[in-house]
PDB file of N, CA and C in Angstrom:
ATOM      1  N   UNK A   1    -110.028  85.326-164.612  1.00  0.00           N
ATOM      2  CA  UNK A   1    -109.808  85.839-163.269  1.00  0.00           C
ATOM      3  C   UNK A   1    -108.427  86.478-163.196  1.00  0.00           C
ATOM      4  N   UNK A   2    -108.632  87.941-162.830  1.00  0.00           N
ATOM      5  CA  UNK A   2    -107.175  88.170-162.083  1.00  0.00           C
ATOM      6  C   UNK A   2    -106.259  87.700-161.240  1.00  0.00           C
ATOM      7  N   UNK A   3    -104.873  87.910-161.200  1.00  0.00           N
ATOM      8  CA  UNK A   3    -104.179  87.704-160.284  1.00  0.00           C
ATOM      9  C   UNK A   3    -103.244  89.100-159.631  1.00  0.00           C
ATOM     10  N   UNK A   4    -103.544  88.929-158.267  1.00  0.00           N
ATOM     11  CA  UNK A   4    -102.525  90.085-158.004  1.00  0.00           C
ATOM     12  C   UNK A   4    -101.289  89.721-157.815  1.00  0.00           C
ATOM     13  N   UNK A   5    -100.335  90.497-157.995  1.00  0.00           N
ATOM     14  CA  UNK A   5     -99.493  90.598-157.642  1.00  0.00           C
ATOM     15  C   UNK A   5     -98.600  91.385-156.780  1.00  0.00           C
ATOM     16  N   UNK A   6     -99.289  92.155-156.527  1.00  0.00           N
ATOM     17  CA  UNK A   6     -98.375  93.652-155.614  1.00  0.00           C
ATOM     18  C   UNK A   6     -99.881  94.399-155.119  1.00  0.00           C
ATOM     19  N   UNK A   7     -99.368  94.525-153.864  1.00  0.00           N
ATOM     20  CA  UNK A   7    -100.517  95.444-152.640  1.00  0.00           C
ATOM     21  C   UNK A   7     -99.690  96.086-151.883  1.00  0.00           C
ATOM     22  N   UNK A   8     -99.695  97.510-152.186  1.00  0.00           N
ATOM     23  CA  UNK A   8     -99.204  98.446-151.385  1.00  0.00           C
ATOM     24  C   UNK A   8     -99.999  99.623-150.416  1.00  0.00           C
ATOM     25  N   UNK A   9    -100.368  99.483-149.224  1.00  0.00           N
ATOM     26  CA  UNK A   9    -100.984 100.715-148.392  1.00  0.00           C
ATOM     27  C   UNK A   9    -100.287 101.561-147.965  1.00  0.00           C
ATOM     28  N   UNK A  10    -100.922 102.411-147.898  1.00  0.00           N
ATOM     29  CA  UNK A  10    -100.312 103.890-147.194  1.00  0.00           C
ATOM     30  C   UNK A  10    -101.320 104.427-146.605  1.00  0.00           C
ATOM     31  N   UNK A  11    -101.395 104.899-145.689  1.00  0.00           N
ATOM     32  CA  UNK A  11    -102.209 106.235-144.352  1.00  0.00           C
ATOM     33  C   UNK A  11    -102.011 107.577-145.041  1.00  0.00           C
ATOM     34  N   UNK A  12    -102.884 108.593-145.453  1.00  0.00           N
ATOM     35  CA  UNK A  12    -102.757 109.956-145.986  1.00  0.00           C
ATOM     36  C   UNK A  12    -104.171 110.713-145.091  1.00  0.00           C
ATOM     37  N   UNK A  13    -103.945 111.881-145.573  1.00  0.00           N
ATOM     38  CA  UNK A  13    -104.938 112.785-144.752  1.00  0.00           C
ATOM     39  C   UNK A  13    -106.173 113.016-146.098  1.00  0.00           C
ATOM     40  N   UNK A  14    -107.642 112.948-145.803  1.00  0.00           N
ATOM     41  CA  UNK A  14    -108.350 113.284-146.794  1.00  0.00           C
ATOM     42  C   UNK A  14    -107.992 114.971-146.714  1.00  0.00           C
ATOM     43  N   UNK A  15    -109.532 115.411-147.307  1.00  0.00           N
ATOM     44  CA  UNK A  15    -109.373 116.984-147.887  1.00  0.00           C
ATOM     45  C   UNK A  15    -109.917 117.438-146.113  1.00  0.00           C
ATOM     46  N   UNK A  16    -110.417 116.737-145.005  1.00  0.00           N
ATOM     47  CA  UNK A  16    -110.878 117.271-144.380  1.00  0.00           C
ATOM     48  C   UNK A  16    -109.266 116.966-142.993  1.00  0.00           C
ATOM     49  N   UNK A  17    -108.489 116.603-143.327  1.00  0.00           N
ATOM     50  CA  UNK A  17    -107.534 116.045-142.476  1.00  0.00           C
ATOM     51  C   UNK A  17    -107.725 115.024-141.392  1.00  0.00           C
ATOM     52  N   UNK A  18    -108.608 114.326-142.371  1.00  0.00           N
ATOM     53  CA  UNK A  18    -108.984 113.072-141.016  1.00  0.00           C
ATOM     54  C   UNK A  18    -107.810 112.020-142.227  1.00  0.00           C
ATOM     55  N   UNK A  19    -107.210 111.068-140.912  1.00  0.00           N
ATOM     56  CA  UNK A  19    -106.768 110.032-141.883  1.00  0.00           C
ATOM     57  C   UNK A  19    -107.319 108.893-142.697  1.00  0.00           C
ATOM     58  N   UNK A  20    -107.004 108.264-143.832  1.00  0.00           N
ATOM     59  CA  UNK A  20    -107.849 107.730-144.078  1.00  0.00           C
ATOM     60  C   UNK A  20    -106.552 106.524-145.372  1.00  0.00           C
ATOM     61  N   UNK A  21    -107.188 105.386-145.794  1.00  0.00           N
ATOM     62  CA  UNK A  21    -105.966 104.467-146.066  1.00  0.00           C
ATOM     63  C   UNK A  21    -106.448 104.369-147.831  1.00  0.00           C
ATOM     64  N   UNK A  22    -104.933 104.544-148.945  1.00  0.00           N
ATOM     65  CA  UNK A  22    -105.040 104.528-150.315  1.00  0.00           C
ATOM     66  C   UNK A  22    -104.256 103.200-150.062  1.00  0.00           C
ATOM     67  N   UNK A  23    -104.353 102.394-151.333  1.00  0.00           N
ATOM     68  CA  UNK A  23    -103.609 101.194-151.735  1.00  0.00           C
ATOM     69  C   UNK A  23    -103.476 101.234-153.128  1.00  0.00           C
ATOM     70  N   UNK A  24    -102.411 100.739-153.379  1.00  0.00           N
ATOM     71  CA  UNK A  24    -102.112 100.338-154.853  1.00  0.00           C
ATOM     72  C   UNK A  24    -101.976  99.135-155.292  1.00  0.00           C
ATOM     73  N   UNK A  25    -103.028  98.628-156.621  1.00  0.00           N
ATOM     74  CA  UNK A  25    -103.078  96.634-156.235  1.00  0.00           C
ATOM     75  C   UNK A  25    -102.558  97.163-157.730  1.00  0.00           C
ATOM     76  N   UNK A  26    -101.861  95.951-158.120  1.00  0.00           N
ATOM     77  CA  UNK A  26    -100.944  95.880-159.763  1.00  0.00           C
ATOM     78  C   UNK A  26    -101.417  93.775-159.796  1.00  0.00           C
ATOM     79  N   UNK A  27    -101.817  93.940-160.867  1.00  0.00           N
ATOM     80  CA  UNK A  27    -102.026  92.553-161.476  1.00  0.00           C
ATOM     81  C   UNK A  27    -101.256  91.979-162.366  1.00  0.00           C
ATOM     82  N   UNK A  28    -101.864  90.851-163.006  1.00  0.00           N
ATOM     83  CA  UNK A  28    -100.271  89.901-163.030  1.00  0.00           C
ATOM     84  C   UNK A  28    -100.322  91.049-164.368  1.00  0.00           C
ATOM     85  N   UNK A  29    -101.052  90.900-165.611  1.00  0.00           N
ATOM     86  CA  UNK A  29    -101.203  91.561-166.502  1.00  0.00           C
ATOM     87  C   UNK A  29    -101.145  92.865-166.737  1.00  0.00           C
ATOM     88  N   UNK A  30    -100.196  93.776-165.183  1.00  0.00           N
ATOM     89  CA  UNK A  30     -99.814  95.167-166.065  1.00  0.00           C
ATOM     90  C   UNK A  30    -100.593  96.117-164.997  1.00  0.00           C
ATOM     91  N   UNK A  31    -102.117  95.941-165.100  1.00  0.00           N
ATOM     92  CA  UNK A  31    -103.131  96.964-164.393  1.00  0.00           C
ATOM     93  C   UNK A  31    -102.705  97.497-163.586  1.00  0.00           C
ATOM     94  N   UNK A  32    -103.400  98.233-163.461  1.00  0.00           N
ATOM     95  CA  UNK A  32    -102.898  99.064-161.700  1.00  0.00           C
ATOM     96  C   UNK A  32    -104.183 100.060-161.346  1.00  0.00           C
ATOM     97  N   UNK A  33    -104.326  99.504-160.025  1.00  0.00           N
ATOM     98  CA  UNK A  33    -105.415 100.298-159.740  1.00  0.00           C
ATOM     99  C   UNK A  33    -104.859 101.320-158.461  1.00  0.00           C
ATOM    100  N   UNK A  34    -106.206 102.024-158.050  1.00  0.00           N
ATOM    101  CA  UNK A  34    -105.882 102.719-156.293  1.00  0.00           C
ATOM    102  C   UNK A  34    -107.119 103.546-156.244  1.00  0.00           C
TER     103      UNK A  34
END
């Protein structure tokens, strides 16, 4: 099982300019997703 460690959100505009929410999760082991 993973562990996270770091969750970061942010609010950005898609391609159509509606807003819409990206995150960045980082695990204990390095990964990094979004």
């Amino acid at each position: 099982m993973s562990i996270i460690e770091f969750i970061e959100a942010r609010e950005i505009l898609d391609s159509r300019g509606n807003p819409t929410v990206e995150v960045d999760v980082i695990l204990e082991d390095g990964s990094m997703g979004r």
